[in-house]
PDB file of N, CA and C in Angstrom:
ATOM      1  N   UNK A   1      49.845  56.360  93.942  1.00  0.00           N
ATOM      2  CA  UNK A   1      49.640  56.884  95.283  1.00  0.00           C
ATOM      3  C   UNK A   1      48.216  56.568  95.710  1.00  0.00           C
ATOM      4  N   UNK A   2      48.274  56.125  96.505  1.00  0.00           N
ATOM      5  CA  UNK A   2      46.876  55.848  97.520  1.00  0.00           C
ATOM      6  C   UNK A   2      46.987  56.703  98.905  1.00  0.00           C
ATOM      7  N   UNK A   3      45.632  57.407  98.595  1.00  0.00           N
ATOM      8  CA  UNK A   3      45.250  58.746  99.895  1.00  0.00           C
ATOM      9  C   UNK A   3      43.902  58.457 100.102  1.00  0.00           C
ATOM     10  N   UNK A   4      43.960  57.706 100.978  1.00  0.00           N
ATOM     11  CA  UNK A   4      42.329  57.118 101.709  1.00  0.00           C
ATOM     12  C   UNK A   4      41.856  57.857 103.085  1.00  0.00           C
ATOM     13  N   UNK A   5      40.868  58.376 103.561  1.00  0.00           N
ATOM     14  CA  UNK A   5      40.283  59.180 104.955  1.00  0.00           C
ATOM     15  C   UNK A   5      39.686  57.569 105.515  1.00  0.00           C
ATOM     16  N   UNK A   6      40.533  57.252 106.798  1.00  0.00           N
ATOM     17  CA  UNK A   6      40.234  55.918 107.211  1.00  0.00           C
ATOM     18  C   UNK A   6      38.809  56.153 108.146  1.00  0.00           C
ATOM     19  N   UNK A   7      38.731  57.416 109.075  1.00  0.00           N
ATOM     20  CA  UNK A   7      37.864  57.812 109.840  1.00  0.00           C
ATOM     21  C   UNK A   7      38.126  59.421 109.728  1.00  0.00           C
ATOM     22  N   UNK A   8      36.765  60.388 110.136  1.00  0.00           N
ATOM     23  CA  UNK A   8      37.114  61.772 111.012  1.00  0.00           C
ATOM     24  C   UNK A   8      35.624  61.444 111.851  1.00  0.00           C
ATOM     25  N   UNK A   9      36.689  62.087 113.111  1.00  0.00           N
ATOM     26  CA  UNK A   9      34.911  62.738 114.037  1.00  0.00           C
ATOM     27  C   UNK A   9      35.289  63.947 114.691  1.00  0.00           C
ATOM     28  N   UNK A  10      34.431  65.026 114.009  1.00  0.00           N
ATOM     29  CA  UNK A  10      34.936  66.066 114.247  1.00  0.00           C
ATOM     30  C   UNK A  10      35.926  66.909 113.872  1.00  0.00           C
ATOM     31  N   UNK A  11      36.918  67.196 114.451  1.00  0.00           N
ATOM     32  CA  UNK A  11      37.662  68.369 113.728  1.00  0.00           C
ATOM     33  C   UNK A  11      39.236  66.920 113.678  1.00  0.00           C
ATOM     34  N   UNK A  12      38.862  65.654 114.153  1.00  0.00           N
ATOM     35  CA  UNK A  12      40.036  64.570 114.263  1.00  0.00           C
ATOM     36  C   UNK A  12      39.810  63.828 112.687  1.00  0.00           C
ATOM     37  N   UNK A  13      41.222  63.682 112.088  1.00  0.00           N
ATOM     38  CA  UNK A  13      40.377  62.972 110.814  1.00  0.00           C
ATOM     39  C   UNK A  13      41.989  62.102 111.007  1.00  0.00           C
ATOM     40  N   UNK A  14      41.459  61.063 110.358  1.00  0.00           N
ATOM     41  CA  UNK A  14      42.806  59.828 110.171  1.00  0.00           C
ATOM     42  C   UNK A  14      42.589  59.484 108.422  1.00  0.00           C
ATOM     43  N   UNK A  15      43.979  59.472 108.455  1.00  0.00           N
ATOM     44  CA  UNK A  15      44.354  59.235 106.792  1.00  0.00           C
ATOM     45  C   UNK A  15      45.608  58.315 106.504  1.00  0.00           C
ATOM     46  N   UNK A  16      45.266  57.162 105.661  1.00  0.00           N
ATOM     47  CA  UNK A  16      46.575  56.407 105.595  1.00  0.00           C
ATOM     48  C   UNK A  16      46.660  56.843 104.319  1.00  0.00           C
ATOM     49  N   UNK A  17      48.397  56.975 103.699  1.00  0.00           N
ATOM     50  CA  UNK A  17      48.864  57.216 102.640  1.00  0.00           C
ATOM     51  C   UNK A  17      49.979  56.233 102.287  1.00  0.00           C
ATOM     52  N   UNK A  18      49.764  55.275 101.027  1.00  0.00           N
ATOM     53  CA  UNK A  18      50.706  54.283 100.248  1.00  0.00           C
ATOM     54  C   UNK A  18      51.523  55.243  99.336  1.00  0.00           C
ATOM     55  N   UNK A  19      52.950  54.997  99.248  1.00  0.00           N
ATOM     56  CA  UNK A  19      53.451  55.370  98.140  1.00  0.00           C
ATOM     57  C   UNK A  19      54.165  54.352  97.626  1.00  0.00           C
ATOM     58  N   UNK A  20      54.364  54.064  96.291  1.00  0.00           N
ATOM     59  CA  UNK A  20      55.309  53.038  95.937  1.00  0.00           C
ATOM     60  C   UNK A  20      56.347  53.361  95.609  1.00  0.00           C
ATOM     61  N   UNK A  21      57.537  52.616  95.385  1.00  0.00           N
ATOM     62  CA  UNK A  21      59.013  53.185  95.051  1.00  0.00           C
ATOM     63  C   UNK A  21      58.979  54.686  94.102  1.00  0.00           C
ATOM     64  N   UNK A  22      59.335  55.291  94.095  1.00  0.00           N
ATOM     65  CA  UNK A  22      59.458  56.651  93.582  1.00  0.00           C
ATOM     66  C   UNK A  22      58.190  57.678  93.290  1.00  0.00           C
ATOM     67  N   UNK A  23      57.072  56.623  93.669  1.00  0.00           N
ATOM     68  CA  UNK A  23      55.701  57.561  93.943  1.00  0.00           C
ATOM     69  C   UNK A  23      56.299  59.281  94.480  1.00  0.00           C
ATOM     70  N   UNK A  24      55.187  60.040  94.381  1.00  0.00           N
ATOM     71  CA  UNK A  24      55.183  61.369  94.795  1.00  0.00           C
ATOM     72  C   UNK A  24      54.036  61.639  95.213  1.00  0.00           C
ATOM     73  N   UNK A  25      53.095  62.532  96.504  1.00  0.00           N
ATOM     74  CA  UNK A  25      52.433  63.157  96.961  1.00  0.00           C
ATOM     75  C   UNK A  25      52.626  64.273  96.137  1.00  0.00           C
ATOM     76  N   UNK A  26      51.118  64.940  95.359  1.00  0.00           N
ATOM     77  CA  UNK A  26      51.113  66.410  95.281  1.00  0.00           C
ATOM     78  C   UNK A  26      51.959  67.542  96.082  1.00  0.00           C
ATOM     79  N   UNK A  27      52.090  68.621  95.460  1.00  0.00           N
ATOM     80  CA  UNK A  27      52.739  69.595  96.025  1.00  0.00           C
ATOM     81  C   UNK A  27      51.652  70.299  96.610  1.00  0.00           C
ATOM     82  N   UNK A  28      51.831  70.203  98.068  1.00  0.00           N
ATOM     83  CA  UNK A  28      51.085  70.598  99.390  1.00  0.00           C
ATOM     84  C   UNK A  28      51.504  71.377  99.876  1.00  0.00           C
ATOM     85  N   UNK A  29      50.442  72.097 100.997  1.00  0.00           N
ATOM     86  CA  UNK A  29      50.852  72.800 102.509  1.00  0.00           C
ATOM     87  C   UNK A  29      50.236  71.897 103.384  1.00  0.00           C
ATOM     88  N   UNK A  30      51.124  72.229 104.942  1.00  0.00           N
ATOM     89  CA  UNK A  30      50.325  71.709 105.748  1.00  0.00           C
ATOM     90  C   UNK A  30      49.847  72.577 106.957  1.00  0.00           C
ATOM     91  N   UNK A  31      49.085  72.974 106.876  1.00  0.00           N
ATOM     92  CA  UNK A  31      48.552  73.718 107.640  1.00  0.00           C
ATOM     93  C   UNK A  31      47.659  73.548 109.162  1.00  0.00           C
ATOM     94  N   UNK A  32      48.209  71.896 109.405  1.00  0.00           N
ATOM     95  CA  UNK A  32      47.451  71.609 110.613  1.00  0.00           C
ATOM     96  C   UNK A  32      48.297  71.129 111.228  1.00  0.00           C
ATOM     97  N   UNK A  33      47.872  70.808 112.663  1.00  0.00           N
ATOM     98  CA  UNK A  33      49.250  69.866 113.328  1.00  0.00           C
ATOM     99  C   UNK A  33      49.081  68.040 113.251  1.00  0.00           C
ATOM    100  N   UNK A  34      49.823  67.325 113.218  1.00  0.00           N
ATOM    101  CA  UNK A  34      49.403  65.991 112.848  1.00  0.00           C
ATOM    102  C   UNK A  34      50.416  65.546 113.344  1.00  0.00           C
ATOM    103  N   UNK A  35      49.745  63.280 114.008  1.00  0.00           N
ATOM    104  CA  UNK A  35      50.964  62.710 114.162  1.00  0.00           C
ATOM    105  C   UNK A  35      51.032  62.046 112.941  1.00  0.00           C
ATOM    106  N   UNK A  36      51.772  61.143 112.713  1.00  0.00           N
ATOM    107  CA  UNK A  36      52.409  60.525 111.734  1.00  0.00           C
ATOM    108  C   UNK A  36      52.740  59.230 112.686  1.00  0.00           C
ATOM    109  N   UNK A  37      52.529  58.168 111.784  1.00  0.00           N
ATOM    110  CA  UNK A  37      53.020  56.684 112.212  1.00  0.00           C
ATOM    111  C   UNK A  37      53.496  56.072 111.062  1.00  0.00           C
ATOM    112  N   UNK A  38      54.542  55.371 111.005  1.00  0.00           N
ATOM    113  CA  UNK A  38      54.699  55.075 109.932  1.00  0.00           C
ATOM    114  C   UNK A  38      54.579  53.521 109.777  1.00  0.00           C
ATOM    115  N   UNK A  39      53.821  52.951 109.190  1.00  0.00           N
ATOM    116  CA  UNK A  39      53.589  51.122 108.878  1.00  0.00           C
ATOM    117  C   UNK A  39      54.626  50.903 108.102  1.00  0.00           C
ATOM    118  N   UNK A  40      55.061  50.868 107.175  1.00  0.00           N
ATOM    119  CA  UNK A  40      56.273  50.556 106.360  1.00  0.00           C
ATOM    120  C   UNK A  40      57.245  51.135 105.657  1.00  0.00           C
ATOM    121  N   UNK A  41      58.576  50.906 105.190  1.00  0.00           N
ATOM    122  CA  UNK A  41      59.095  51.817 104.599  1.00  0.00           C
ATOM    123  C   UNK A  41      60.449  52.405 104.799  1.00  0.00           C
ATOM    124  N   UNK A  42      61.124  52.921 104.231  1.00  0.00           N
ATOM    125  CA  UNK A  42      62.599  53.060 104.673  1.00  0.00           C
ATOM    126  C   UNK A  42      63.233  54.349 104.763  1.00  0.00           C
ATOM    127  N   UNK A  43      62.692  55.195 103.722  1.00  0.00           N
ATOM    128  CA  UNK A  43      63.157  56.211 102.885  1.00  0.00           C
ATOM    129  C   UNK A  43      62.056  57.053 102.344  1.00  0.00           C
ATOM    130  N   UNK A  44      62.032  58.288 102.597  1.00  0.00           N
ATOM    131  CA  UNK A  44      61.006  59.249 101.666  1.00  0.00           C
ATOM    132  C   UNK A  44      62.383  60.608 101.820  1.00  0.00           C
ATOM    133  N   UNK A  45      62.457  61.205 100.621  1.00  0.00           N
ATOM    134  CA  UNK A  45      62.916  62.793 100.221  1.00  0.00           C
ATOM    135  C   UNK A  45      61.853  63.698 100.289  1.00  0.00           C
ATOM    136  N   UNK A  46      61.765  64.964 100.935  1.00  0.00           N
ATOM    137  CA  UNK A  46      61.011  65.599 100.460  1.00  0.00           C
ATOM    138  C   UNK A  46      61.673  66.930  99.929  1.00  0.00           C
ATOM    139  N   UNK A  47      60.472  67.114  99.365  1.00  0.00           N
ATOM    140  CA  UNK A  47      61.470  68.207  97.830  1.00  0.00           C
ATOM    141  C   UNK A  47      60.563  69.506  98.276  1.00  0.00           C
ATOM    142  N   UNK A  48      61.040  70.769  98.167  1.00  0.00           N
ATOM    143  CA  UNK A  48      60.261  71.955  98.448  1.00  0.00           C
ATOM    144  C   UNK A  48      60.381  72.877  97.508  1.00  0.00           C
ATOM    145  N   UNK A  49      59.608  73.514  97.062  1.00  0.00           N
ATOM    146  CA  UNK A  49      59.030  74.105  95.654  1.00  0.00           C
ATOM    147  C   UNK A  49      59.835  75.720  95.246  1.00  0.00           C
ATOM    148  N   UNK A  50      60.043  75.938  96.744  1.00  0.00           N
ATOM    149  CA  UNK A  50      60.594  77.675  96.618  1.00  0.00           C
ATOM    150  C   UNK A  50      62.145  77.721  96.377  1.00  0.00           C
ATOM    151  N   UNK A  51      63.079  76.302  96.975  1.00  0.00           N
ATOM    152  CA  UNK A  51      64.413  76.412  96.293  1.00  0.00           C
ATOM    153  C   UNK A  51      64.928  75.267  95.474  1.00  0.00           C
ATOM    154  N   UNK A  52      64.152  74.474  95.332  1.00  0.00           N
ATOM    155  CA  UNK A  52      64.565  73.119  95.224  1.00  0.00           C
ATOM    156  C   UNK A  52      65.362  72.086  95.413  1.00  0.00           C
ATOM    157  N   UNK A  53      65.545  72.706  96.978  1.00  0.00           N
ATOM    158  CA  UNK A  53      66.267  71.986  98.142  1.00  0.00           C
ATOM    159  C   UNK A  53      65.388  70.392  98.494  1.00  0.00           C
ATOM    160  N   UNK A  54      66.231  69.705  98.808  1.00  0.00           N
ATOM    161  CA  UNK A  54      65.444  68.640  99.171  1.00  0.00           C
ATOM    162  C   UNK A  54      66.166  67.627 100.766  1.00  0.00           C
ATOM    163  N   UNK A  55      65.389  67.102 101.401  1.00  0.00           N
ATOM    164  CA  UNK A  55      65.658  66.640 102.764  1.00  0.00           C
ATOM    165  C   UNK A  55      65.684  65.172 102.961  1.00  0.00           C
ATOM    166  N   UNK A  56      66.291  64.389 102.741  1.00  0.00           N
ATOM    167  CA  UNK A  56      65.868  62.741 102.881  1.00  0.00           C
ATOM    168  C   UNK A  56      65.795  62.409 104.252  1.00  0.00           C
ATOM    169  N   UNK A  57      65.072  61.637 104.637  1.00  0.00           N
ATOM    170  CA  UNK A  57      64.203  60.903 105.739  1.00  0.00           C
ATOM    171  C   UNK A  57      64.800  59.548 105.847  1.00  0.00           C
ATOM    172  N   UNK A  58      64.840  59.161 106.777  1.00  0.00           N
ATOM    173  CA  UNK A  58      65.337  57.620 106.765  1.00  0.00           C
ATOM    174  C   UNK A  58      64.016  57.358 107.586  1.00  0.00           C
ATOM    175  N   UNK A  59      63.133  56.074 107.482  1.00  0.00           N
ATOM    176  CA  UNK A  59      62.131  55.662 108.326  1.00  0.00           C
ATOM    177  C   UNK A  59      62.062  54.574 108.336  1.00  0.00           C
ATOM    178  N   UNK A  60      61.422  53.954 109.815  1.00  0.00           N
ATOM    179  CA  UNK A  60      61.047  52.690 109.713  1.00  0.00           C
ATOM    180  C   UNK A  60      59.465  52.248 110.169  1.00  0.00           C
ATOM    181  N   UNK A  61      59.164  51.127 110.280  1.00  0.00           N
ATOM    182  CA  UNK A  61      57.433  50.650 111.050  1.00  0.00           C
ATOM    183  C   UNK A  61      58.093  51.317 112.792  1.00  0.00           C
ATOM    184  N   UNK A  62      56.484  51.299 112.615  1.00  0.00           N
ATOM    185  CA  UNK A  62      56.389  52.069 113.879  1.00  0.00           C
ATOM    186  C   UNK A  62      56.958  53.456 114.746  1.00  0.00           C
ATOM    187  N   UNK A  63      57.587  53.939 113.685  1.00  0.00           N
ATOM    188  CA  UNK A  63      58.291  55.386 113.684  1.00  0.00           C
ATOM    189  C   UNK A  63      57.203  56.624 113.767  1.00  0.00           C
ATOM    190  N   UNK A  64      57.259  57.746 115.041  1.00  0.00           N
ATOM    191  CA  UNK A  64      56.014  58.179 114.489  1.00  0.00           C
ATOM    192  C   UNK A  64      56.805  59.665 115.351  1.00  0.00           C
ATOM    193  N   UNK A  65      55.833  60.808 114.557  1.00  0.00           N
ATOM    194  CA  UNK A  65      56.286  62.237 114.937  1.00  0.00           C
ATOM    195  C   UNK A  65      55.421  63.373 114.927  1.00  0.00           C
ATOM    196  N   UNK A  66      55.081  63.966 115.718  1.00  0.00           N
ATOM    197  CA  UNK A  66      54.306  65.346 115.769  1.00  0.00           C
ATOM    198  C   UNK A  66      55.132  66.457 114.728  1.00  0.00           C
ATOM    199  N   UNK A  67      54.187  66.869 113.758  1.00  0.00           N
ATOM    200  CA  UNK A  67      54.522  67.836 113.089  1.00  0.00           C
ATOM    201  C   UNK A  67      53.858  68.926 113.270  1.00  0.00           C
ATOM    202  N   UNK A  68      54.826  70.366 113.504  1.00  0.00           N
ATOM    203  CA  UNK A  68      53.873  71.128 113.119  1.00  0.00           C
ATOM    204  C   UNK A  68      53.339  71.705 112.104  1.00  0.00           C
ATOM    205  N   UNK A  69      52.465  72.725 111.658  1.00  0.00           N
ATOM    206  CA  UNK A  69      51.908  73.642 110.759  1.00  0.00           C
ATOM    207  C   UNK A  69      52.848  74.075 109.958  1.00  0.00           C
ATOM    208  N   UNK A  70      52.729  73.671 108.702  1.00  0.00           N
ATOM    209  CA  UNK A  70      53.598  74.975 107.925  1.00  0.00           C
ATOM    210  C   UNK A  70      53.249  75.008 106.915  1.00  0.00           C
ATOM    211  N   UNK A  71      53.543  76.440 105.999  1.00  0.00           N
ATOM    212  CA  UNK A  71      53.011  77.133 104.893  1.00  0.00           C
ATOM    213  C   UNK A  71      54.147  77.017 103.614  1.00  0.00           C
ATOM    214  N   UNK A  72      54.981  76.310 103.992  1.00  0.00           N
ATOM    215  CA  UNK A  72      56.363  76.145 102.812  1.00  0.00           C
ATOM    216  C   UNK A  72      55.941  74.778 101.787  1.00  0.00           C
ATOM    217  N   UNK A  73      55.574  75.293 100.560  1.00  0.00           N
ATOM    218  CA  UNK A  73      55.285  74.120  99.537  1.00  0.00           C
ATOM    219  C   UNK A  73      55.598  72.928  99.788  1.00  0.00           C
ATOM    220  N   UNK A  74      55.562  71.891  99.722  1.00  0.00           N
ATOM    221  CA  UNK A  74      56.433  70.458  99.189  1.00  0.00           C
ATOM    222  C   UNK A  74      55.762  69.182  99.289  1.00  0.00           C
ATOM    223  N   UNK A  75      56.665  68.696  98.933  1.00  0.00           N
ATOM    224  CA  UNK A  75      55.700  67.135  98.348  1.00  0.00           C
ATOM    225  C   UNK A  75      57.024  66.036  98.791  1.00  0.00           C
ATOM    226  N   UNK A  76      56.459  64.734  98.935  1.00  0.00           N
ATOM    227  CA  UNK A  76      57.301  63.998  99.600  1.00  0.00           C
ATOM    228  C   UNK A  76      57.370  63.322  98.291  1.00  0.00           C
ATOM    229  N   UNK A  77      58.359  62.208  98.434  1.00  0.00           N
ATOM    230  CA  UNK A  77      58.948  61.404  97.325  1.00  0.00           C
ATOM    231  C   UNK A  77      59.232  60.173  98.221  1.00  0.00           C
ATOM    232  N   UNK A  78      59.128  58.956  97.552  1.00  0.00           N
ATOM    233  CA  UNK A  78      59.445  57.259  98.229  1.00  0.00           C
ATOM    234  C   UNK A  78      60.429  57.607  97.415  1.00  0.00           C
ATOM    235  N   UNK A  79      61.598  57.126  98.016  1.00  0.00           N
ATOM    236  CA  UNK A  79      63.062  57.061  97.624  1.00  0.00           C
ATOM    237  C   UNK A  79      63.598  55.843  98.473  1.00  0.00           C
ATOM    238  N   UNK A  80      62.765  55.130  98.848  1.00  0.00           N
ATOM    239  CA  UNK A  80      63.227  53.645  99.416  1.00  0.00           C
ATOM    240  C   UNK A  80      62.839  53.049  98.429  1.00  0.00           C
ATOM    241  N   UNK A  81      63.189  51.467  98.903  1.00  0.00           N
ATOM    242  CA  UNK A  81      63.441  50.183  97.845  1.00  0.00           C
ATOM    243  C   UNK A  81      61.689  49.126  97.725  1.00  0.00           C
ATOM    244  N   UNK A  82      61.158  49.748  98.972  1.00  0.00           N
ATOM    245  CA  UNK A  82      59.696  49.496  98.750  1.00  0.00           C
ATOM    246  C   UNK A  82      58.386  50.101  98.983  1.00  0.00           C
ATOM    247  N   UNK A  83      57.343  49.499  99.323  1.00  0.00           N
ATOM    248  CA  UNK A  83      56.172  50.363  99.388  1.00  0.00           C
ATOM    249  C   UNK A  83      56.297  51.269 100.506  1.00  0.00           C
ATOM    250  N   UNK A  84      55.900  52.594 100.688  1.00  0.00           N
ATOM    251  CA  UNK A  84      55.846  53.351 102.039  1.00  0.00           C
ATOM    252  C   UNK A  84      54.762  53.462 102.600  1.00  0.00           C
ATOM    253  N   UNK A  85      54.204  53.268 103.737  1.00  0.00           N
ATOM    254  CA  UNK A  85      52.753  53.413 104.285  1.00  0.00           C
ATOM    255  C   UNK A  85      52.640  54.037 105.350  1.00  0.00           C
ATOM    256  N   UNK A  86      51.768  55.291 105.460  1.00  0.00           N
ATOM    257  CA  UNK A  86      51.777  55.975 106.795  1.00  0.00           C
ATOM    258  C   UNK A  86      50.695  56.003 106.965  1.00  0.00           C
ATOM    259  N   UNK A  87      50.122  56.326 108.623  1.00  0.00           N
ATOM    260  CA  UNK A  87      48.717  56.399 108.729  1.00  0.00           C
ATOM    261  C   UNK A  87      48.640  58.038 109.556  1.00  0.00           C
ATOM    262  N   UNK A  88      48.092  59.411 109.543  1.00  0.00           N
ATOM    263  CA  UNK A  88      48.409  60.217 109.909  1.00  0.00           C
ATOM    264  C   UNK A  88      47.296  60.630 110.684  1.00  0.00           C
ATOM    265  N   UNK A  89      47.138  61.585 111.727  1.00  0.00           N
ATOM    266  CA  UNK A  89      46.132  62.307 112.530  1.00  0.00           C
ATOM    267  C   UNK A  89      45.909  63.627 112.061  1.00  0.00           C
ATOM    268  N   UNK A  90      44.791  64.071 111.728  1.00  0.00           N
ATOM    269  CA  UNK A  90      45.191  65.348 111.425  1.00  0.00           C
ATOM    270  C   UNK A  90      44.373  66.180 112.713  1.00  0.00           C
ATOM    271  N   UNK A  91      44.856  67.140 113.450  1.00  0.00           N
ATOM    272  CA  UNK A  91      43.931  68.120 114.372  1.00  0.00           C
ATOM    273  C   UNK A  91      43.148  69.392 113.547  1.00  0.00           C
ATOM    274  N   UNK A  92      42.220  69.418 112.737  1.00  0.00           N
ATOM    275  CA  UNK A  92      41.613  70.428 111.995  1.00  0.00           C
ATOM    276  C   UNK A  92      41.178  71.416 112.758  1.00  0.00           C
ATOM    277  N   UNK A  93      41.197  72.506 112.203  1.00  0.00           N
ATOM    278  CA  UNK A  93      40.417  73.942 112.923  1.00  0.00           C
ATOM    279  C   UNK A  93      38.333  74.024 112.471  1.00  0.00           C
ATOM    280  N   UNK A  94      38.338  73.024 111.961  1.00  0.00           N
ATOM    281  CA  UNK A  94      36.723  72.904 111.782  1.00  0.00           C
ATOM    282  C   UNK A  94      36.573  71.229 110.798  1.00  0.00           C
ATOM    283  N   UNK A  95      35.493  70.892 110.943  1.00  0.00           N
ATOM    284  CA  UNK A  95      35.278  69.636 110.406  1.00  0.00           C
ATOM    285  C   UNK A  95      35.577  69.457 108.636  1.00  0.00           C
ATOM    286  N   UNK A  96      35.263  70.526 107.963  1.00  0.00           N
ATOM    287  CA  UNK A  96      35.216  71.027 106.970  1.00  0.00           C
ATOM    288  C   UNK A  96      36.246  71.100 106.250  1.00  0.00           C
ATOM    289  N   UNK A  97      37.407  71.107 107.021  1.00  0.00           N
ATOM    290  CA  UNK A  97      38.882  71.700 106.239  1.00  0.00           C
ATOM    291  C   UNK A  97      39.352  70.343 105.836  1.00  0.00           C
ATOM    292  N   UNK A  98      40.432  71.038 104.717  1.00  0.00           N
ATOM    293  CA  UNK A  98      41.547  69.769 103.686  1.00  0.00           C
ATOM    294  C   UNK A  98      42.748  70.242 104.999  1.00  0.00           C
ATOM    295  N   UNK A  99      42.764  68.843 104.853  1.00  0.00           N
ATOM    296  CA  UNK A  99      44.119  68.554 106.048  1.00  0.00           C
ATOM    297  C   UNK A  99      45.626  69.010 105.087  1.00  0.00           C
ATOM    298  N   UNK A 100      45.530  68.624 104.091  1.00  0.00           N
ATOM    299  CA  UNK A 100      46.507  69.173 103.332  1.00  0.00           C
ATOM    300  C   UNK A 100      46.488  69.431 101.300  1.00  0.00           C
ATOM    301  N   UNK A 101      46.272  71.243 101.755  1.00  0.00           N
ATOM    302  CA  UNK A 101      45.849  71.395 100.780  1.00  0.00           C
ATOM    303  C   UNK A 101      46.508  71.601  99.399  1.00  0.00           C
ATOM    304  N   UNK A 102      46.403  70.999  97.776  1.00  0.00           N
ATOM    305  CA  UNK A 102      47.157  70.843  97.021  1.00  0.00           C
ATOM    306  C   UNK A 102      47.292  72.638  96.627  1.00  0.00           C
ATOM    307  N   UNK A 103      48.425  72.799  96.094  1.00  0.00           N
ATOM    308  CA  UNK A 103      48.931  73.899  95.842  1.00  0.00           C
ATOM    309  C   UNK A 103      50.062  73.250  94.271  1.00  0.00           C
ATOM    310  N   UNK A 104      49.473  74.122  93.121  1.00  0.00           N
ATOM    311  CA  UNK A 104      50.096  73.843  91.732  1.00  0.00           C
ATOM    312  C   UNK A 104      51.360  74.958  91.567  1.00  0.00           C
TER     313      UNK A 104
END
């Protein structure tokens, strides 16, 4: 997994995230609002920690979505056939904050 901060100014921060075939993102919250674009990719599951329910995603380039805030565990999974690449916005409540913070 590759989690790079491409730019922030201010409370705006941009972050692209690689996953490779069955890669996983930490188990997160997200607690800010963000868009999402997606550069490559087909497929991500995401899995959530409190039932171990899980949601598959179908995606493609240039696919992109306002999310809001939420406090429910989970971590995404590449469950497509190649690399996944997103580049995300995050709107922070101060310059200072983790856009999405790991939770064990």
């Amino acid at each position: 997994m590759i989690g790079e901060t491409i730019s922030q100014r201010g409370t705006t921060l941009v972050r692209r995230l690689v996953l490779e075939p069955n890669e996983t993102t930490p188990w997160h919250v997200d607690p800010f609002q963000r868009v999402t674009v997606i550069v490559r990719g087909d497929a991500l599951e995401i899995e959530y920690q409190d039932k171990g329910e899980t949601q598959r995603v179908e995606v493609c380039a240039g696919q992109f979505d306002w999310d809001a805030p939420t406090d429910r565990i989970h971590r995404a999974v590449n469950v497509g056939v190649g690399t996944y690449e997103e580049v995300t916005i995050f709107f922070l409540d101060r310059p200072d904050a983790i856009p999405q913070p790991i939770v064990n």
